[in-house]
N, C-alpha and C. Protein backbone atom coordinates (compact mmCIF):
# COMPACT_ATOMS: atom_id res chain seq x y z
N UNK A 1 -29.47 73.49 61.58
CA UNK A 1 -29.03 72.14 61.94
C UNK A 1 -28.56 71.40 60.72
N UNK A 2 -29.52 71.73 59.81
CA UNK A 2 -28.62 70.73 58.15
C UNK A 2 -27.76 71.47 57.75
N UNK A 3 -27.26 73.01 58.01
CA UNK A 3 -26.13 73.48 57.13
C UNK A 3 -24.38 72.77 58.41
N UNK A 4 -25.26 72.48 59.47
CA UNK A 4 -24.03 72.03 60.59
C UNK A 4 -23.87 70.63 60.07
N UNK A 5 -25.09 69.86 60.03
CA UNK A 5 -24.27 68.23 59.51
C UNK A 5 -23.71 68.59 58.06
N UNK A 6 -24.25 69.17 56.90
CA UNK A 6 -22.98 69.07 55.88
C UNK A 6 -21.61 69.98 56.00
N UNK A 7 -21.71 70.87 57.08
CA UNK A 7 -19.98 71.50 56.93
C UNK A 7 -19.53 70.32 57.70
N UNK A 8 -20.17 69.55 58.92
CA UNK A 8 -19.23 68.45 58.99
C UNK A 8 -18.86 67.15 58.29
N UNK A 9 -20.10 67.03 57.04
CA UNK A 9 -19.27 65.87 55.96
C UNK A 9 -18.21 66.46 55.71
N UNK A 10 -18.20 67.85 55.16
CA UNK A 10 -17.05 68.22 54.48
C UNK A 10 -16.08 68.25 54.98
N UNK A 11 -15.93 68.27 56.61
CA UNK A 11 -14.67 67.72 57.23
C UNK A 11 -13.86 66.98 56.96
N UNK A 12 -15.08 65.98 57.01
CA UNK A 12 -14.65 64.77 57.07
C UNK A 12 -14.50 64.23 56.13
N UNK A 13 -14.64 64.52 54.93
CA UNK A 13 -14.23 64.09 53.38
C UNK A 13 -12.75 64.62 53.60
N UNK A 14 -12.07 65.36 53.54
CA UNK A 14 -10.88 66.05 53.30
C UNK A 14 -9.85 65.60 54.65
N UNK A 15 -9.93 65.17 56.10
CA UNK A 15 -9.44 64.82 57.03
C UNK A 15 -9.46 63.60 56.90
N UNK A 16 -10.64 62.77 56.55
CA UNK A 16 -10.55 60.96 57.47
C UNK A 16 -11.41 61.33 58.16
N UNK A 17 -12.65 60.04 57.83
CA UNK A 17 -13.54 60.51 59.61
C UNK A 17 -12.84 59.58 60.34
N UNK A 18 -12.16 59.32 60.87
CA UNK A 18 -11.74 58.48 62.43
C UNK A 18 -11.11 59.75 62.92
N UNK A 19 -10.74 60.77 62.59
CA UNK A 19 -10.49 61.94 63.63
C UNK A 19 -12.10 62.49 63.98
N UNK A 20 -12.94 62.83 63.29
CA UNK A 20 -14.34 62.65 64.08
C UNK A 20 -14.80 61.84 64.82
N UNK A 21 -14.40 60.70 64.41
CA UNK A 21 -15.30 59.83 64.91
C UNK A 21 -14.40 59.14 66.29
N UNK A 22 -12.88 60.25 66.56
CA UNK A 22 -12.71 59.59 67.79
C UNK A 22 -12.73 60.88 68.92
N UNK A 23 -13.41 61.60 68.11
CA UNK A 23 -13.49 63.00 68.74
C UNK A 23 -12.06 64.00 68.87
N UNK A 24 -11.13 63.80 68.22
CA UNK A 24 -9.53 64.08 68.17
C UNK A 24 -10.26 65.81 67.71
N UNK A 25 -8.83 66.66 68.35
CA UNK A 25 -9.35 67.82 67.85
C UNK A 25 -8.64 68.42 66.41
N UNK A 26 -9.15 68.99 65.78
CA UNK A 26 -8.60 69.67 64.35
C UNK A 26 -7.96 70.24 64.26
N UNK A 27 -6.46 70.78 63.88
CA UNK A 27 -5.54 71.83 63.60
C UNK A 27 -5.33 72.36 62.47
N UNK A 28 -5.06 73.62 62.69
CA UNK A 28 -4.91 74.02 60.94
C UNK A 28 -2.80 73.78 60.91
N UNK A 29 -2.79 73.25 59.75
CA UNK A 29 -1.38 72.98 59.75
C UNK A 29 0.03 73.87 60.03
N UNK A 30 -0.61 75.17 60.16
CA UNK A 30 0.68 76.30 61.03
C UNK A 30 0.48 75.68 61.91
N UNK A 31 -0.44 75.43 62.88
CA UNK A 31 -0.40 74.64 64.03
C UNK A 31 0.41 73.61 64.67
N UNK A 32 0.44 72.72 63.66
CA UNK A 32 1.49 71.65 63.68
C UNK A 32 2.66 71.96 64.19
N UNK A 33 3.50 70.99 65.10
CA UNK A 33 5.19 71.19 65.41
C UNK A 33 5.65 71.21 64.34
N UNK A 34 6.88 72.27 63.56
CA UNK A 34 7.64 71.42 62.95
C UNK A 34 8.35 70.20 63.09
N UNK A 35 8.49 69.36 61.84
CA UNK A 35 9.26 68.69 61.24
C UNK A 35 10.66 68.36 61.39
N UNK A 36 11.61 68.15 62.06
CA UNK A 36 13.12 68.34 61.69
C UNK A 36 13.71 68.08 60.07
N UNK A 37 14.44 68.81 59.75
CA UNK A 37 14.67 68.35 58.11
C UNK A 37 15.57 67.11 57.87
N UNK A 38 15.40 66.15 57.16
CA UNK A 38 16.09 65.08 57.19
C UNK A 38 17.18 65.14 55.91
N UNK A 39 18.18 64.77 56.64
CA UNK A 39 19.77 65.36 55.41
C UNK A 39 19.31 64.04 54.28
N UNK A 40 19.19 64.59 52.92
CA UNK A 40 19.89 63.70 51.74
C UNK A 40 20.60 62.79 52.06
N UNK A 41 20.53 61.38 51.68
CA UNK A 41 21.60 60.65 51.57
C UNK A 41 22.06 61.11 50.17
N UNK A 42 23.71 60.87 50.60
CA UNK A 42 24.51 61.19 49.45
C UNK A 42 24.91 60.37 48.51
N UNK A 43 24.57 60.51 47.55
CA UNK A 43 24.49 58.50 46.61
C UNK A 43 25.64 59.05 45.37
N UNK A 44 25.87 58.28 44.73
CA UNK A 44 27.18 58.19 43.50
C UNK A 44 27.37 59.65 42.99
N UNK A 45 26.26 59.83 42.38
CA UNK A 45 26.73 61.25 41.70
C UNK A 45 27.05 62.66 42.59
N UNK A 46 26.46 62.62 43.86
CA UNK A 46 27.25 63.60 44.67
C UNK A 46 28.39 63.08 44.95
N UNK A 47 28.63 62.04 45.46
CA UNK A 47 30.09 61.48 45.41
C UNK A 47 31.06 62.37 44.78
N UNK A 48 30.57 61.72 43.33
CA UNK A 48 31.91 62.16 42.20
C UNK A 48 31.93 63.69 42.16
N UNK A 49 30.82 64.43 42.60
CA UNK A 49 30.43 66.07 42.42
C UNK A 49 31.60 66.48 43.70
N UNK A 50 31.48 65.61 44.79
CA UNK A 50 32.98 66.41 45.45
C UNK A 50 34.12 66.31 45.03
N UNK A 51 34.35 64.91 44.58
CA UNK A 51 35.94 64.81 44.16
C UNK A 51 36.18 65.35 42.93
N UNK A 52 35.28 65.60 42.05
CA UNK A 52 35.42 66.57 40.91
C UNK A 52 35.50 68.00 41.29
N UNK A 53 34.84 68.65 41.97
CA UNK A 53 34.86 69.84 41.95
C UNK A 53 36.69 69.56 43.14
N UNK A 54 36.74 69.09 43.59
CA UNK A 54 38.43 69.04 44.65
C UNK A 54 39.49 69.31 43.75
N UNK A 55 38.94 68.05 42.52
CA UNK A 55 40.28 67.65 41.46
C UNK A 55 40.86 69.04 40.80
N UNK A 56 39.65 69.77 40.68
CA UNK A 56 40.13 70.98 39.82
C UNK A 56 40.81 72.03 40.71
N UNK A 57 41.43 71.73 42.01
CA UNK A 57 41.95 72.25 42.42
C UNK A 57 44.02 71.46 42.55
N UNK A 58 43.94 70.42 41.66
CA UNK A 58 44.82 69.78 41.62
C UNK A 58 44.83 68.35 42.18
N UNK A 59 44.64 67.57 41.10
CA UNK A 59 44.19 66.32 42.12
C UNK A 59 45.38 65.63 42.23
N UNK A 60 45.58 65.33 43.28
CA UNK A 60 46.20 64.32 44.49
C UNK A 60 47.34 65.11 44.79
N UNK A 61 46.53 66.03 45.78
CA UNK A 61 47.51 67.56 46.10
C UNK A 61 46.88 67.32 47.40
N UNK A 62 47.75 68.18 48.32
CA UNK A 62 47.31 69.08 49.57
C UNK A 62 45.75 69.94 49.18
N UNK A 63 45.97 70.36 48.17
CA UNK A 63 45.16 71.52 47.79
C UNK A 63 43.83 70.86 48.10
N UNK A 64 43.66 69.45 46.72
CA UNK A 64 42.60 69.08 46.89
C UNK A 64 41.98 68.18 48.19
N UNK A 65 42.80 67.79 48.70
CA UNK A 65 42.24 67.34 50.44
C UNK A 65 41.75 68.76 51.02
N UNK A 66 42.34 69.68 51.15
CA UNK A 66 41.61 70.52 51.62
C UNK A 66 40.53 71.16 51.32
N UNK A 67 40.29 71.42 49.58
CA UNK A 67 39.07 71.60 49.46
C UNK A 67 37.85 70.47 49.57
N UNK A 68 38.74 68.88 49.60
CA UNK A 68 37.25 67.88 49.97
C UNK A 68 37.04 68.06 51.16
N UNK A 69 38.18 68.18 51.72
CA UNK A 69 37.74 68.37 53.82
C UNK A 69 36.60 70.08 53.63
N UNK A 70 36.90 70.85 53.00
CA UNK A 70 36.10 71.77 53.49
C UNK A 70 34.44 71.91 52.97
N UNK A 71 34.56 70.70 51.73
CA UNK A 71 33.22 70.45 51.19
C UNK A 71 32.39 69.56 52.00
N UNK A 72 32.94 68.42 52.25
CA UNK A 72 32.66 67.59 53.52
C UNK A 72 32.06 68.13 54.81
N UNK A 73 32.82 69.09 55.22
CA UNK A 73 32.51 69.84 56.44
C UNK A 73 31.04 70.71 55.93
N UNK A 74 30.27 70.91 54.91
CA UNK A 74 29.24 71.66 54.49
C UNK A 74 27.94 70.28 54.73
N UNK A 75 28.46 68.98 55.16
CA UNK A 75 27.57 67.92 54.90
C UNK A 75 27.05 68.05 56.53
N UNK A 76 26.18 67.19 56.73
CA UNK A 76 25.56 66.56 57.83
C UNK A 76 26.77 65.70 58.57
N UNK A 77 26.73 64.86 59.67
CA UNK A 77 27.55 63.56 59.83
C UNK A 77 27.32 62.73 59.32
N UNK A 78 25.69 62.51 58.73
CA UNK A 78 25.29 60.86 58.40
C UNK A 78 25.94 61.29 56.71
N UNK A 79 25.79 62.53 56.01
CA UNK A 79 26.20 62.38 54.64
C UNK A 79 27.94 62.21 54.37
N UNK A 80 28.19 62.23 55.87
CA UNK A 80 29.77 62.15 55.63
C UNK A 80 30.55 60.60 55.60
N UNK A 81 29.10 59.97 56.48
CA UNK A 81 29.52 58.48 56.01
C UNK A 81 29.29 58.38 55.18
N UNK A 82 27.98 58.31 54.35
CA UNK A 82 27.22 58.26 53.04
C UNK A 82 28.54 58.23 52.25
N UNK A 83 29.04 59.49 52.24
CA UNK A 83 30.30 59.62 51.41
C UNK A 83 31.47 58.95 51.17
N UNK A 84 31.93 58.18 52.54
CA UNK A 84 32.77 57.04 52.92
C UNK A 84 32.52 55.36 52.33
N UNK A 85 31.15 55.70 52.69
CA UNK A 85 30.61 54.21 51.83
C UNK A 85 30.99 54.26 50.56
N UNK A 86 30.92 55.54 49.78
CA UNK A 86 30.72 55.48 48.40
C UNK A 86 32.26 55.22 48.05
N UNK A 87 33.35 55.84 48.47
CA UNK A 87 34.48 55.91 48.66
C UNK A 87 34.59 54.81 48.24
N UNK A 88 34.33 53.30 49.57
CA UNK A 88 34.78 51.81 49.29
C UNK A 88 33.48 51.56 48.63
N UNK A 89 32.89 52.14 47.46
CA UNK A 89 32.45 51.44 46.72
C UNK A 89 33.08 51.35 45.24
N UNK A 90 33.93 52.86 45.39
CA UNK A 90 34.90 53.02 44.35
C UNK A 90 35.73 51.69 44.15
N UNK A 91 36.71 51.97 45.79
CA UNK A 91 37.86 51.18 45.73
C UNK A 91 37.61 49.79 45.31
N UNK A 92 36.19 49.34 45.51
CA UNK A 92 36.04 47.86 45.37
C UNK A 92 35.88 47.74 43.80
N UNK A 93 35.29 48.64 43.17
CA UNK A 93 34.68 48.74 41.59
C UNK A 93 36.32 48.64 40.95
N UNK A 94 37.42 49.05 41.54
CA UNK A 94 38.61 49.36 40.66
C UNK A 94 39.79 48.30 41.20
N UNK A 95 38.92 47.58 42.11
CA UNK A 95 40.28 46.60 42.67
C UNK A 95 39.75 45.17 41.37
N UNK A 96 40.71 45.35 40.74
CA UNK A 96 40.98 44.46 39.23
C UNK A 96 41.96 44.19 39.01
N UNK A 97 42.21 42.96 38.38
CA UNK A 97 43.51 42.21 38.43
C UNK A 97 44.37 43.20 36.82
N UNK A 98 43.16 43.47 35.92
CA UNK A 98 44.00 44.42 34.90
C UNK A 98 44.39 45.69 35.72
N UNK A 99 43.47 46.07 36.32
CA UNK A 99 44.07 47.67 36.77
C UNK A 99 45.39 47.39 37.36
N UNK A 100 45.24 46.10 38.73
CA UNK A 100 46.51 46.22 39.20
C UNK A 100 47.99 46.23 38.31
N UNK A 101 47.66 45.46 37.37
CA UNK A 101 48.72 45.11 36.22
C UNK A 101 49.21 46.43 35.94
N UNK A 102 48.20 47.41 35.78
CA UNK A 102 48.41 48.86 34.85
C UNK A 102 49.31 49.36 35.96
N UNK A 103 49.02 49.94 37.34
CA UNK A 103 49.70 50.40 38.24
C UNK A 103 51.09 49.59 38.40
N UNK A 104 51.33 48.70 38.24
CA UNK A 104 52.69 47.76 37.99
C UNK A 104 53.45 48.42 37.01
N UNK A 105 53.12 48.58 35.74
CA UNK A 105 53.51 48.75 34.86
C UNK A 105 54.01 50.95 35.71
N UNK A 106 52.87 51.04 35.58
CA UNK A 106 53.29 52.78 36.17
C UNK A 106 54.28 53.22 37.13
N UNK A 107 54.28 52.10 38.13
CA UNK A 107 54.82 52.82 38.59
C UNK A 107 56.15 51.69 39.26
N UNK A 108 56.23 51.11 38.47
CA UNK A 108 57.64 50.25 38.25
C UNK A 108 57.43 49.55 39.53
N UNK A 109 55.99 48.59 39.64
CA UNK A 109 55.89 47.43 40.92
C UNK A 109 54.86 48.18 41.40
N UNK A 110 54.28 47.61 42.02
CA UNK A 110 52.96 47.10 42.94
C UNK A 110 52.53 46.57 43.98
N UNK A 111 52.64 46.26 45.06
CA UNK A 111 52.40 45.18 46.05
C UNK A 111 50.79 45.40 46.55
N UNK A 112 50.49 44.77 47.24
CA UNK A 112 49.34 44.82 47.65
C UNK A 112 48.45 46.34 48.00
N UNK A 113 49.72 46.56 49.29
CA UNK A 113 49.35 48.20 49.54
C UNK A 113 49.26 48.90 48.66
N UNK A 114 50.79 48.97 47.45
CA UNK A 114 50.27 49.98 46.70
C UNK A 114 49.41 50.05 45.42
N UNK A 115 49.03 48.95 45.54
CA UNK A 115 47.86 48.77 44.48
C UNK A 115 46.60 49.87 45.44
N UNK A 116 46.37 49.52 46.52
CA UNK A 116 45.50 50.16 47.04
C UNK A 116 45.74 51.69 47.32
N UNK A 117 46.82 51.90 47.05
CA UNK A 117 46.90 53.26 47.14
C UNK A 117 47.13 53.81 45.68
N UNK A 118 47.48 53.46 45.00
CA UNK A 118 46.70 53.55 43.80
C UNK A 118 45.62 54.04 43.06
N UNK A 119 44.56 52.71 43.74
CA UNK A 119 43.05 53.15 43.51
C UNK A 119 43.06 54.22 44.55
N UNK A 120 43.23 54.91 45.26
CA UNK A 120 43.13 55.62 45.73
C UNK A 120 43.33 56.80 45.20
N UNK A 121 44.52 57.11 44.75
CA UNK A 121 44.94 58.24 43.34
C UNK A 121 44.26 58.32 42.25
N UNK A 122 43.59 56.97 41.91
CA UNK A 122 42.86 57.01 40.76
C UNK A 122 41.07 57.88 41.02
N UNK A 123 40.90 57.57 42.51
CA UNK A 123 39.51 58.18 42.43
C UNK A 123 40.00 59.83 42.88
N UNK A 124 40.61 59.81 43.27
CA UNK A 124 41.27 61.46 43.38
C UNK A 124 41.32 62.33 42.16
N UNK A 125 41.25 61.60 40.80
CA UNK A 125 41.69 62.23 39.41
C UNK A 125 39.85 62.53 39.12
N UNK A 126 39.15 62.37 39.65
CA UNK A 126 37.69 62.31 39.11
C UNK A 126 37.41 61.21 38.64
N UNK A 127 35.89 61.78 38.50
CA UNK A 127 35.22 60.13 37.91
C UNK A 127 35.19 59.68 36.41
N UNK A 128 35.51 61.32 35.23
CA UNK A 128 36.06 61.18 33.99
C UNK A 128 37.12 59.84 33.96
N UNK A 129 38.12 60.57 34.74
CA UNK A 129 38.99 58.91 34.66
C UNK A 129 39.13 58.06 35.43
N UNK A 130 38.50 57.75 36.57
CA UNK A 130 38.06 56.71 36.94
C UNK A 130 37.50 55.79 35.97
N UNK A 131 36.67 56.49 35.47
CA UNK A 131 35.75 55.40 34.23
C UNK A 131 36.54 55.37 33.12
N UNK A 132 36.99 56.03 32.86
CA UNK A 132 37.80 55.66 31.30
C UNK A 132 38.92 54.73 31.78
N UNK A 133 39.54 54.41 32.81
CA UNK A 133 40.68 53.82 33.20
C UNK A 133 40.37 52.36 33.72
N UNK A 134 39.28 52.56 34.37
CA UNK A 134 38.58 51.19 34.81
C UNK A 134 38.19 50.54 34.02
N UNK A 135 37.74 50.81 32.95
CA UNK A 135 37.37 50.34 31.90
C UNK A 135 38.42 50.24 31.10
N UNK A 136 39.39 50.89 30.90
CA UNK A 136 40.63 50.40 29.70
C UNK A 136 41.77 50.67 30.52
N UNK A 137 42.08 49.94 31.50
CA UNK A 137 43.64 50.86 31.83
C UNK A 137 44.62 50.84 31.26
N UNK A 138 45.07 50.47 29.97
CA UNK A 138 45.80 51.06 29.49
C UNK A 138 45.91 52.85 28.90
N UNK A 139 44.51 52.80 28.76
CA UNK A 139 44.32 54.63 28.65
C UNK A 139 45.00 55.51 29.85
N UNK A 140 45.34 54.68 31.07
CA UNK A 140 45.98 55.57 32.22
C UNK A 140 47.19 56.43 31.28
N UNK A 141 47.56 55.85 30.44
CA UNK A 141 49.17 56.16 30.00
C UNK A 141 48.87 57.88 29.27
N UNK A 142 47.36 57.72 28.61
CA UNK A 142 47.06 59.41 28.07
C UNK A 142 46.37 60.12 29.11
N UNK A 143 45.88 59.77 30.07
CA UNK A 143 45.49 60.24 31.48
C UNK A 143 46.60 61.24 32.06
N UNK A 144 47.58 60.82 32.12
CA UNK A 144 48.81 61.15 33.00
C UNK A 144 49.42 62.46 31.92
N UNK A 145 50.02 63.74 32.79
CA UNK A 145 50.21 64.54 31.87
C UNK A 145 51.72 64.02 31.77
N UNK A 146 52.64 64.81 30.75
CA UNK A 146 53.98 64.36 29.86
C UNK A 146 54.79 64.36 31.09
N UNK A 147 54.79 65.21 31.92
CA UNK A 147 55.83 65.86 32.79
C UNK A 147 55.98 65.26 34.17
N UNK A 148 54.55 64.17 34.51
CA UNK A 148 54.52 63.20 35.44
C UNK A 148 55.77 62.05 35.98
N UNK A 149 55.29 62.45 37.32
CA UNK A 149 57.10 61.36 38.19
C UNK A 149 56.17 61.69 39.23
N UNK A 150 56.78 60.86 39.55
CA UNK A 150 56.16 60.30 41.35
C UNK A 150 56.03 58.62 41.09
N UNK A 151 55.66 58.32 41.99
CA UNK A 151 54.27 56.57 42.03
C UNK A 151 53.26 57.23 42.38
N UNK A 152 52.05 56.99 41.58
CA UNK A 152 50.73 57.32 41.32
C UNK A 152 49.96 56.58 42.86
N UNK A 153 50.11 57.61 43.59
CA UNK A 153 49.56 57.37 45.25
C UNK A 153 49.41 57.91 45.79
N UNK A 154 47.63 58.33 46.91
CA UNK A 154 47.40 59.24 47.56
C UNK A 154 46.57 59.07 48.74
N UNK A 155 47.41 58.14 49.69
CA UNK A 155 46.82 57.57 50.91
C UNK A 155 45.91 58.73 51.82
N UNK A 156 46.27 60.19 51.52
CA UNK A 156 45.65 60.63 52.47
C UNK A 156 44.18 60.89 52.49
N UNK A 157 43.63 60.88 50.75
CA UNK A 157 42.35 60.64 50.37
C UNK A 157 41.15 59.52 51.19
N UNK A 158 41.77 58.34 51.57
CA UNK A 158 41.39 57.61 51.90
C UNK A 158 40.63 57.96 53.18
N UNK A 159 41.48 58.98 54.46
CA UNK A 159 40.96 59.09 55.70
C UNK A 159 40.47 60.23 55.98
N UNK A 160 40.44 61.36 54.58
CA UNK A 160 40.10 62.40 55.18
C UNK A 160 38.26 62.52 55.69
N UNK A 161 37.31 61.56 55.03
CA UNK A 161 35.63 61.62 55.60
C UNK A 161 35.39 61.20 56.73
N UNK A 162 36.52 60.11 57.88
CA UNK A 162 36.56 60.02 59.19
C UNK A 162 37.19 61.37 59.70
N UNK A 163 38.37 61.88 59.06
CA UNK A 163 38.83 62.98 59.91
C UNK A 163 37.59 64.09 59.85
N UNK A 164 36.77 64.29 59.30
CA UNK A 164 35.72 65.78 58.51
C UNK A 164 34.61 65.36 59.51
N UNK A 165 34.37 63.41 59.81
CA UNK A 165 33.28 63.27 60.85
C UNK A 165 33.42 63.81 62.00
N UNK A 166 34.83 63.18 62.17
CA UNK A 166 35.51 63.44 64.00
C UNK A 166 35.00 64.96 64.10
N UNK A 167 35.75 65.65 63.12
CA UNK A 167 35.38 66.75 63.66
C UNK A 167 34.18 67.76 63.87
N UNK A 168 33.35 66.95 63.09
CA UNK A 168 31.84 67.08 62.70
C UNK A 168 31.53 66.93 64.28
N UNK A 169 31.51 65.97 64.79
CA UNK A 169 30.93 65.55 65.81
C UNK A 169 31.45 65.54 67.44
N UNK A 170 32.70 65.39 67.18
CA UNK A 170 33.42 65.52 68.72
C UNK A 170 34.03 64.25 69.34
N UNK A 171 33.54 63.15 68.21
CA UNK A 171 34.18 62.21 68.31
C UNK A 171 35.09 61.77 67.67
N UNK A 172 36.09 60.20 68.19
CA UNK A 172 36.95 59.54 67.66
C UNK A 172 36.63 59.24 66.25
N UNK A 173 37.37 59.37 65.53
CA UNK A 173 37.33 58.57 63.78
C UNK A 173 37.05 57.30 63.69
N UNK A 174 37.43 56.72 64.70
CA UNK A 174 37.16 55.32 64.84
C UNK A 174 35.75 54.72 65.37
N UNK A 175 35.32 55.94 65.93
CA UNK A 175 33.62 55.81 66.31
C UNK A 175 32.88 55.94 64.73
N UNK A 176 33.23 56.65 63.92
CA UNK A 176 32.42 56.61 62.57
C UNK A 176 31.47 55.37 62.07
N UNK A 177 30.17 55.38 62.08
CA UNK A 177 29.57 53.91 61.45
C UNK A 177 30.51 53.73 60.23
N UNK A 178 30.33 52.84 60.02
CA UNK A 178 30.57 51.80 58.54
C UNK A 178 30.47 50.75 58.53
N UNK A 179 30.56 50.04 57.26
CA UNK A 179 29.78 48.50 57.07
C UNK A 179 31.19 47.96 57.70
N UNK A 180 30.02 46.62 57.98
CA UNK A 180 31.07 45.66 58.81
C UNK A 180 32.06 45.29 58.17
N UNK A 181 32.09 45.08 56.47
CA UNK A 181 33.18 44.19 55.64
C UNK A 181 33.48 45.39 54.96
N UNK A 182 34.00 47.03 55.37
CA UNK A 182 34.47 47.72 54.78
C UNK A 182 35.88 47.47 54.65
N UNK A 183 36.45 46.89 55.72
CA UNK A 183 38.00 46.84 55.46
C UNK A 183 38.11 45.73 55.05
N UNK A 184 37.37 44.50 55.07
CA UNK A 184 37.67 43.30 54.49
C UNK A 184 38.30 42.67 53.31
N UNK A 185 39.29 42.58 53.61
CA UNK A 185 40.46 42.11 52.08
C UNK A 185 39.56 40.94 51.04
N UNK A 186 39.56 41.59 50.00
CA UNK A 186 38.37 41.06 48.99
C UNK A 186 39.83 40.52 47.95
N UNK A 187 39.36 39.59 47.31
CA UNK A 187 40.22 39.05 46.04
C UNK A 187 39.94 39.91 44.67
N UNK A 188 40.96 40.30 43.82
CA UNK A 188 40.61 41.17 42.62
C UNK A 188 39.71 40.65 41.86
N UNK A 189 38.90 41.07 41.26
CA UNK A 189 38.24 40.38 40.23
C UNK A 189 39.30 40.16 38.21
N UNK A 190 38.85 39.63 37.69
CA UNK A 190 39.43 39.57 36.51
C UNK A 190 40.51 38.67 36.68
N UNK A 191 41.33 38.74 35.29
CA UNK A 191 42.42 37.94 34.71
C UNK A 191 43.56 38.47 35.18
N UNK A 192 44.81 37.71 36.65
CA UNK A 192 45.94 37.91 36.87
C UNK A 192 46.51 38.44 35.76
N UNK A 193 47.35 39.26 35.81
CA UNK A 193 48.74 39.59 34.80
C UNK A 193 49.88 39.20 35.41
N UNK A 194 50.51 38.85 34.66
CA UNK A 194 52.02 38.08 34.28
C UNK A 194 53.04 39.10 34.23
N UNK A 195 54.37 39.23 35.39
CA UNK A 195 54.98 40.51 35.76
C UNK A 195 55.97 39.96 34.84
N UNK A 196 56.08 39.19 33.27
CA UNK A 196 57.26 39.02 32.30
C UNK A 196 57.32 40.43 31.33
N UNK A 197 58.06 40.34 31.44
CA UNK A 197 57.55 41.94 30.60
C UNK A 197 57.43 42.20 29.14
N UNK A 198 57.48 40.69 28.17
CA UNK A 198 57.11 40.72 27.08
C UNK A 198 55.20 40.67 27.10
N UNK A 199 55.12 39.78 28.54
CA UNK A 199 53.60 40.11 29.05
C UNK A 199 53.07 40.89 29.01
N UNK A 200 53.68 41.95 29.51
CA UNK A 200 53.43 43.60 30.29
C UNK A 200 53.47 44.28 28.91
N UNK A 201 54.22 44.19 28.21
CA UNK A 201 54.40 44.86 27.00
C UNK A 201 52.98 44.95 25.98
N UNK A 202 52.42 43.44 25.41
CA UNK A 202 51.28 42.94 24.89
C UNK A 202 50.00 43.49 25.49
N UNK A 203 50.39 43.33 26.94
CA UNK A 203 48.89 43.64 27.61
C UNK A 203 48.37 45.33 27.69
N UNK A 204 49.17 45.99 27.92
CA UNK A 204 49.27 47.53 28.47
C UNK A 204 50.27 48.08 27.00
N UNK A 205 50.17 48.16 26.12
CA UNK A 205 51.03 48.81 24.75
C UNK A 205 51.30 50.05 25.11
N UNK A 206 50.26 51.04 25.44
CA UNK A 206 50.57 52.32 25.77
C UNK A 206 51.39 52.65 26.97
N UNK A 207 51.07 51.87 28.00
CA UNK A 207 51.57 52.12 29.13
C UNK A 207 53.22 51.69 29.10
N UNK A 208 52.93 50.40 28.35
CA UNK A 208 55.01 49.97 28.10
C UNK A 208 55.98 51.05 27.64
N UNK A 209 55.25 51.50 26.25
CA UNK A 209 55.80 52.17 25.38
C UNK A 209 55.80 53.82 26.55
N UNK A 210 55.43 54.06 27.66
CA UNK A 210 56.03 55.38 28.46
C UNK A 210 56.97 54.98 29.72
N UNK A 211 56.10 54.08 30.32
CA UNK A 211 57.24 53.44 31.79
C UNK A 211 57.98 52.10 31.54
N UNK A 212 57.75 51.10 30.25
CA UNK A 212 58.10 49.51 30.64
C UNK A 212 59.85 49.99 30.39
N UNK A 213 60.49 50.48 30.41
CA UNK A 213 61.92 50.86 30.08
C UNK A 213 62.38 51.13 31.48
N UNK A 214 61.54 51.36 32.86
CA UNK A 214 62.22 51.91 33.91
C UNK A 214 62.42 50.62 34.38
């Protein structure tokens, strides 16, 4: 009788007595249902880990949409928003009244849209230059290789984590969660630039001295 009341302290040290004491029965933990596994949220540095590993397949190519759509497609649905959020957390970090200036200067004018498509090209190049550019855009001008032409723009970046959900799931792109003020037209932050081009010249040196002549 005393070796039965102390194997049941010892229960009950290691359980909680309120499962004794409500008479609940004991399982050994194989017992237990599993668990379902709960997906990672995907936070900044996986972010940049897809569009980096894409870029090196040529960034702001066919190529690299297809390898983010097929990395994407390796996620959950909820990490594919995750990923979308992070997206417009880029675009918002790089919507700047200097950056816009820089893309002016690049690509001979700017308007609203293509400022935004822009930042869009810009997070396509990785997060190496994302950050070095956001931070100095005049460095875009050693960013860019010698042999570069186009306007620096890659709208299709923008929709491919709704297209990778849709198909994730079976639904519309337009069913995808996202925050309520994701599309919400935000004002640039920073100091307007001045489209005079002795302006443009002073402000962006590197960037004049390759495109301010077009």
């Amino acid at each position: 009788m005393h070796d039965r009341i102390l194997r049941g302290l010892a229960v009950a040290a290691l359980v909680g007595t309120s499962a004794l004491q409500s008479g609940a029965t004991l399982t050994s933990p194989a017992a237990q249902p599993p668990t379902a596994p709960q997906a990672t949220p995907l936070d900044k540095d996986a972010f940049w880990a897809l569009i980096d590993r894409s870029a090196a397949d040529g960034a702001g190519s066919p190529t690299q949409l297809a390898t983010l759509r097929a990395g994407l497609m390796r996620l959950s649905a909820d990490q594919i928003v995750h990923f979308h959020r992070q997206f417009v957390a880029a675009m918002r970090d790089a919507n700047r009244w200097e950056l816009w200036g820089a893309a002016y200067v690049a690509n001979g004018g700017a308007s609203e849209d293509g400022f935004a498509l822009f930042r869009c090209w810009l997070i396509a190049q990785g997060r190496a230059t994302f950050d070095a550019v956001t931070a100095d855009p005049d460095r875009l001008a050693e960013r860019l290789p010698a042999d570069s032409e186009g306007e620096l723009e890659f709208y299709e970046i923008a929709h491919v984590a709704r297209e990778a959900w849709a198909e994730k799931t079976g639904k519309s792109a337009d069913e995808m969660p996202a925050d309520a003020s994701a599309d919400a037209p935000t004002e640039p932050t920073g100091t307007p630039f001045s489209e005079n081009p002795a302006d443009l010249a002073k402000r962006y040196p590197r960037l004049w001295a390759r495109f301010g002549e077009r």
